[in-house]
C-alpha atoms as a PDB file:
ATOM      1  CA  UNK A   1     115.632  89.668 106.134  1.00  0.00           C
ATOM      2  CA  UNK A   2     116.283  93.529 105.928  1.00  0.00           C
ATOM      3  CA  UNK A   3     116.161  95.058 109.685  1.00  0.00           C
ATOM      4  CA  UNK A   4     115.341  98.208 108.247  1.00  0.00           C
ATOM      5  CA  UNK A   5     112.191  97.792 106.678  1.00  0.00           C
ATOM      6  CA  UNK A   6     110.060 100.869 106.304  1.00  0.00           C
ATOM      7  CA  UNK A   7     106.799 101.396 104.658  1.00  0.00           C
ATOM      8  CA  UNK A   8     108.532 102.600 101.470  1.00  0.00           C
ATOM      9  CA  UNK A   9     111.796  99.972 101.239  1.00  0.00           C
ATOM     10  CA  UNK A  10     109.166  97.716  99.006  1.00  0.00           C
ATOM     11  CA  UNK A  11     110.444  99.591  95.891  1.00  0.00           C
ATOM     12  CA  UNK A  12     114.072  98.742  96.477  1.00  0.00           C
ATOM     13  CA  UNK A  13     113.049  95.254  95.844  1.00  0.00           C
ATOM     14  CA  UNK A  14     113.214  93.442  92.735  1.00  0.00           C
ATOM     15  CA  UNK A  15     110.248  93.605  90.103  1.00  0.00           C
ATOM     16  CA  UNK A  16     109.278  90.279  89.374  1.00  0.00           C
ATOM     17  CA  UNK A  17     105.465  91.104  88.213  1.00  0.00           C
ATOM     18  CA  UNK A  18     104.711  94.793  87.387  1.00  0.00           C
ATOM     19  CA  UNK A  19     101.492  95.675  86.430  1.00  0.00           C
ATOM     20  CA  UNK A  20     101.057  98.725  84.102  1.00  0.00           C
ATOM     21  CA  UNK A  21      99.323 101.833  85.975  1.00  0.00           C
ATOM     22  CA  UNK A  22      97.779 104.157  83.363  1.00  0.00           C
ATOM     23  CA  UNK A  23      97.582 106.486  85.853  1.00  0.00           C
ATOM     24  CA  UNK A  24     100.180 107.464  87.999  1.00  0.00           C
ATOM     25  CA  UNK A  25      98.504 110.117  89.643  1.00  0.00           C
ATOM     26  CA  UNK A  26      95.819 108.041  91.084  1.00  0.00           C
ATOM     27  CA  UNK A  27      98.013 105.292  91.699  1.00  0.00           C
ATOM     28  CA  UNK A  28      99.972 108.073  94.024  1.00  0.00           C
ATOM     29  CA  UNK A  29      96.330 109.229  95.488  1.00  0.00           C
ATOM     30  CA  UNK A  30      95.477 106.038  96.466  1.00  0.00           C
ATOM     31  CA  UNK A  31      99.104 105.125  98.302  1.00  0.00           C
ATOM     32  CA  UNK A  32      98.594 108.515  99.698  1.00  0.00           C
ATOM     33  CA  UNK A  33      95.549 107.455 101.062  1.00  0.00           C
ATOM     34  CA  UNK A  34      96.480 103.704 102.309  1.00  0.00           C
ATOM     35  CA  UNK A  35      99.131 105.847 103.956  1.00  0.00           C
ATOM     36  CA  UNK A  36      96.786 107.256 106.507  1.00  0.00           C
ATOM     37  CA  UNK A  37      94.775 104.175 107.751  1.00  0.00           C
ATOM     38  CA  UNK A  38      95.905 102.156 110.592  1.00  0.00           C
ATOM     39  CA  UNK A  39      98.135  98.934 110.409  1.00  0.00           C
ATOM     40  CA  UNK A  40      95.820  95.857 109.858  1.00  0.00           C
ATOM     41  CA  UNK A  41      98.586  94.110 112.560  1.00  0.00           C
ATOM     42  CA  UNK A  42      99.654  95.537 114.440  1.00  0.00           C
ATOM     43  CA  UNK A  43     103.689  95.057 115.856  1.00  0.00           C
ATOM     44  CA  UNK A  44     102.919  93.039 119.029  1.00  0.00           C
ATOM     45  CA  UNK A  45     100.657  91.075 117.354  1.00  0.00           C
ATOM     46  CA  UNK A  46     102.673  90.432 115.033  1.00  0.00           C
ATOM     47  CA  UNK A  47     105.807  89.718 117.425  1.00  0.00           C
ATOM     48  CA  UNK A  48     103.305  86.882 119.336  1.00  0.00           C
ATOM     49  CA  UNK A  49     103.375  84.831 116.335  1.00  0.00           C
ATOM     50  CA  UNK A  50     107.361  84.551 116.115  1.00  0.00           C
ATOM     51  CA  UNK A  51     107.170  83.215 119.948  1.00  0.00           C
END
């Protein structure tokens, strides 16, 4: 597993399924947007299941 993972490093990844966006500005609008809402875990939380 890569150590540095950041919110972006999915796209260095392999494509195995790509959908088609027929938009690509409101496919950028709406990562934009995920972008400013909080984590749905949060890092402790998630650390507490690896114990």
């Amino acid at each position: 597993m890569n150590a540095e993972w950041s919110p972006q490093s999915w796209r260095s990844k392999p494509i195995e399924q790509a959908p088609v966006y027929p938009d690509m500005a409101a496919l950028a609008a709406a990562e934009a947007e995920l972008a400013t809402f909080p984590p749905l875990v949060f890092a402790g939380e998630a650390r507490t299941l690896k114990a």
